[in-house]
Protein backbone atom coordinates (compact mmCIF):
# COMPACT_ATOMS: atom_id res chain seq x y z
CA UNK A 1 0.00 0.00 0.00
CA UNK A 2 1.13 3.81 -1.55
CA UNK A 3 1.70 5.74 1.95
CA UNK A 4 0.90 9.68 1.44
CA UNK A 5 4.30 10.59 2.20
CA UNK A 6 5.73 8.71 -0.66
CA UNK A 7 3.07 10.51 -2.56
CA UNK A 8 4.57 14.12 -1.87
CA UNK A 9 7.96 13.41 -2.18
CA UNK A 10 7.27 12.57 -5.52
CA UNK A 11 5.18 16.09 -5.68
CA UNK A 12 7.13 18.73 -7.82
CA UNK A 13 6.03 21.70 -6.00
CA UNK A 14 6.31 22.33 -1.61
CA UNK A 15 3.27 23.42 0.08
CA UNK A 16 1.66 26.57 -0.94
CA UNK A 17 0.25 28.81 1.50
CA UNK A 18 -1.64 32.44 2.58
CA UNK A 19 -2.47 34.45 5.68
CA UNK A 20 -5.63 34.24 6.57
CA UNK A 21 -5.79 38.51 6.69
CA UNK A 22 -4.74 38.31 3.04
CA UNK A 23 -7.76 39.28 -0.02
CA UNK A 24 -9.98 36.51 -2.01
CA UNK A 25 -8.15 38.36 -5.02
CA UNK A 26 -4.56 37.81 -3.89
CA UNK A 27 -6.01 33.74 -3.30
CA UNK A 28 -6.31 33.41 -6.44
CA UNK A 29 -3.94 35.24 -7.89
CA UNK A 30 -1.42 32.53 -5.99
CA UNK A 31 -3.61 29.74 -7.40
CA UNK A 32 -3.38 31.00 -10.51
CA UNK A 33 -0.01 31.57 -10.66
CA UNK A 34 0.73 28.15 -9.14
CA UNK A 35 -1.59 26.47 -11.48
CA UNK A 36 -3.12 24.78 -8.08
CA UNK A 37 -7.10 25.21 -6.89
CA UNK A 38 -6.31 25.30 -2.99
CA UNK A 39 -3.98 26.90 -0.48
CA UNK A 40 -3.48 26.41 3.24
CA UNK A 41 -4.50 29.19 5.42
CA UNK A 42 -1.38 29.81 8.13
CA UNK A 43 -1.37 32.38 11.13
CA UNK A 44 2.20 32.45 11.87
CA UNK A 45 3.39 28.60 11.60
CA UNK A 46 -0.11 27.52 12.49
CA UNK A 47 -2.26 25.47 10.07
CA UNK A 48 -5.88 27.53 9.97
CA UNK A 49 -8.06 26.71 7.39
CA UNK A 50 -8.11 25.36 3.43
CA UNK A 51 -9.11 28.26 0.82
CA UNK A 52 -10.48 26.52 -2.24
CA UNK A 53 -11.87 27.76 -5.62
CA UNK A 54 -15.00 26.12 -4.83
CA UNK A 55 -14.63 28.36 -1.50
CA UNK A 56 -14.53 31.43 -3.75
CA UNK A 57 -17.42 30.46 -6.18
CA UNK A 58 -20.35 29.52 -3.50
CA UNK A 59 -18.79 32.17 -0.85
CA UNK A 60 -17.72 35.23 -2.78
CA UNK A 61 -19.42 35.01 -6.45
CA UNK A 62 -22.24 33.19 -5.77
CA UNK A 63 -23.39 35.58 -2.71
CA UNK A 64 -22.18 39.23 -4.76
CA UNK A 65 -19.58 39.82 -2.29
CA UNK A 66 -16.26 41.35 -3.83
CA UNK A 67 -13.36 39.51 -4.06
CA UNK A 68 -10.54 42.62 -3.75
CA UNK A 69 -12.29 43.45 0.14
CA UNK A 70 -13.17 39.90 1.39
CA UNK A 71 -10.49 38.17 3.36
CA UNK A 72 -9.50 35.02 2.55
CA UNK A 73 -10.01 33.92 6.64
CA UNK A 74 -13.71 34.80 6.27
CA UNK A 75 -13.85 32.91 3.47
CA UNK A 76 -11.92 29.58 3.97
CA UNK A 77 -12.72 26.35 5.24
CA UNK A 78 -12.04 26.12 9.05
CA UNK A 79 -13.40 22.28 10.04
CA UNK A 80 -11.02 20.82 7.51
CA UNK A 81 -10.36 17.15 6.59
CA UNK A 82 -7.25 15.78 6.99
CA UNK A 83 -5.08 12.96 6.94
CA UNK A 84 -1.84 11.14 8.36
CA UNK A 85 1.06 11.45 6.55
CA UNK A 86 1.41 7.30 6.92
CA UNK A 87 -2.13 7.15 5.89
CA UNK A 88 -2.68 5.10 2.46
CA UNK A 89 -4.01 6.58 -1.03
CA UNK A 90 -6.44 4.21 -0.64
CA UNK A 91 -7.89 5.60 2.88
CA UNK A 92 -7.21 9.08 1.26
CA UNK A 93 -9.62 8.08 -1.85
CA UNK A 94 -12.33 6.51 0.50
CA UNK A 95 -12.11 9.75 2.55
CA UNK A 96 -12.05 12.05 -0.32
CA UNK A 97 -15.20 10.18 -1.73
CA UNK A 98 -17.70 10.21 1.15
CA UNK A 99 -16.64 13.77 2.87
CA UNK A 100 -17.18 15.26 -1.17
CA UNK A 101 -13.60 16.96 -0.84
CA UNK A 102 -10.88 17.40 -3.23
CA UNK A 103 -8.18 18.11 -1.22
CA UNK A 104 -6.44 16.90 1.87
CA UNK A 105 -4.00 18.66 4.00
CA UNK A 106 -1.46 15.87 5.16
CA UNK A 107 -0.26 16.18 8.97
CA UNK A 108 2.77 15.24 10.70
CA UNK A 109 1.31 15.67 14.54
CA UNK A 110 -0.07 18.92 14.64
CA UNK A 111 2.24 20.17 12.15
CA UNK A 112 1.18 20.34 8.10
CA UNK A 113 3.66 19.05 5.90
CA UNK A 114 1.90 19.01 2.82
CA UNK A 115 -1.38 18.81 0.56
CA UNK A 116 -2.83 16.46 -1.38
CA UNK A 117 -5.15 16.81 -4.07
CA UNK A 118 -7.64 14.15 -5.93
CA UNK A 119 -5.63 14.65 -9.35
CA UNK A 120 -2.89 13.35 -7.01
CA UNK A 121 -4.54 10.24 -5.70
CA UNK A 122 -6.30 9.29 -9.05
CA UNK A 123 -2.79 9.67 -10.48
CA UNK A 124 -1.32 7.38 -8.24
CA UNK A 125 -3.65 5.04 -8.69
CA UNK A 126 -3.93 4.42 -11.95
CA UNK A 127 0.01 4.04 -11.72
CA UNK A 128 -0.69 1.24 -9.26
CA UNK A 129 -2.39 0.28 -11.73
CA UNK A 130 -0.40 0.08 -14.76
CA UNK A 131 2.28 -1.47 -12.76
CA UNK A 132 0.06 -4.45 -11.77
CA UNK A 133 -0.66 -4.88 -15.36
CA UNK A 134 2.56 -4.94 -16.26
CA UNK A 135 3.41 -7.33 -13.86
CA UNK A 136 0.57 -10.15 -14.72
CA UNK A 137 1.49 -9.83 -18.03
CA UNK A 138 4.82 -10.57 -17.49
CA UNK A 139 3.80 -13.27 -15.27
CA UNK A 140 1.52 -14.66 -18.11
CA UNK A 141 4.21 -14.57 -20.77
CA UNK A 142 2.74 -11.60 -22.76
């Protein structure tokens, strides 16, 4: 079983982060210019919150407010979901599935060392899965 901390090693970019204090606009502007679609909220070296662009549609667009005056800490998700950096994709997928969340800030006690995303997991996966395929038909002669 894929652990989660294999799974960010193998992640090309560290964990990307905002203040909680900082605008929706300057969110996404870090999104965008990261090509990601979630950043941790940190006060200081403390994990706060998840800001997500699903945040900013049903929070900010979806409710008129403006995304250049509202604050990313008003906006973000506080009651997070997260996971073990020993836990398995496969707990990670199972997790992912039944909260309805697409990404999982990974934990090393109370300290975040990283996020993972569902592009990640389904990526590993279907690696897993190529690999086995590979292997039986090797082990079939093919």
């Amino acid at each position: 079983m894929t652990r989660i901390e294999r799974l960010l090693t193998d992640k090309p970019m560290g964990l990307v982060s905002i203040e909680p204090e900082a605008k929706v606009l300057t969110a996404l502007e870090r999104m965008a210019e990261h090509d990601i679609g979630a950043l941790v909220v940190m006060d200081g070296a403390r994990f706060v919150g998840l800001f997500t662009e699903r945040d900013y549609a049903r929070k900010v667009m979806l409710r008129g407010k403006s995304s250049r005056f509202a604050s990313v800490g008003g906006i973000m998700e506080k009651d997070v979901v997260c996971v073990a950096k020993d836990d398995t994709i496969d707990h990670c997928m199972a997790l992912m599935t039944h909260k309805r969340v697409r990404h999982l800030p990974v934990l090393d006690g109370e300290r975040i060392v990283g996020l993972v995303s569902i592009g990640d997991i389904v990526k590993e996966i279907i690696s897993r899965q190529a690999h086995e395929i590979e292997e039986l038909r090797g082990y079939l002669g093919r």
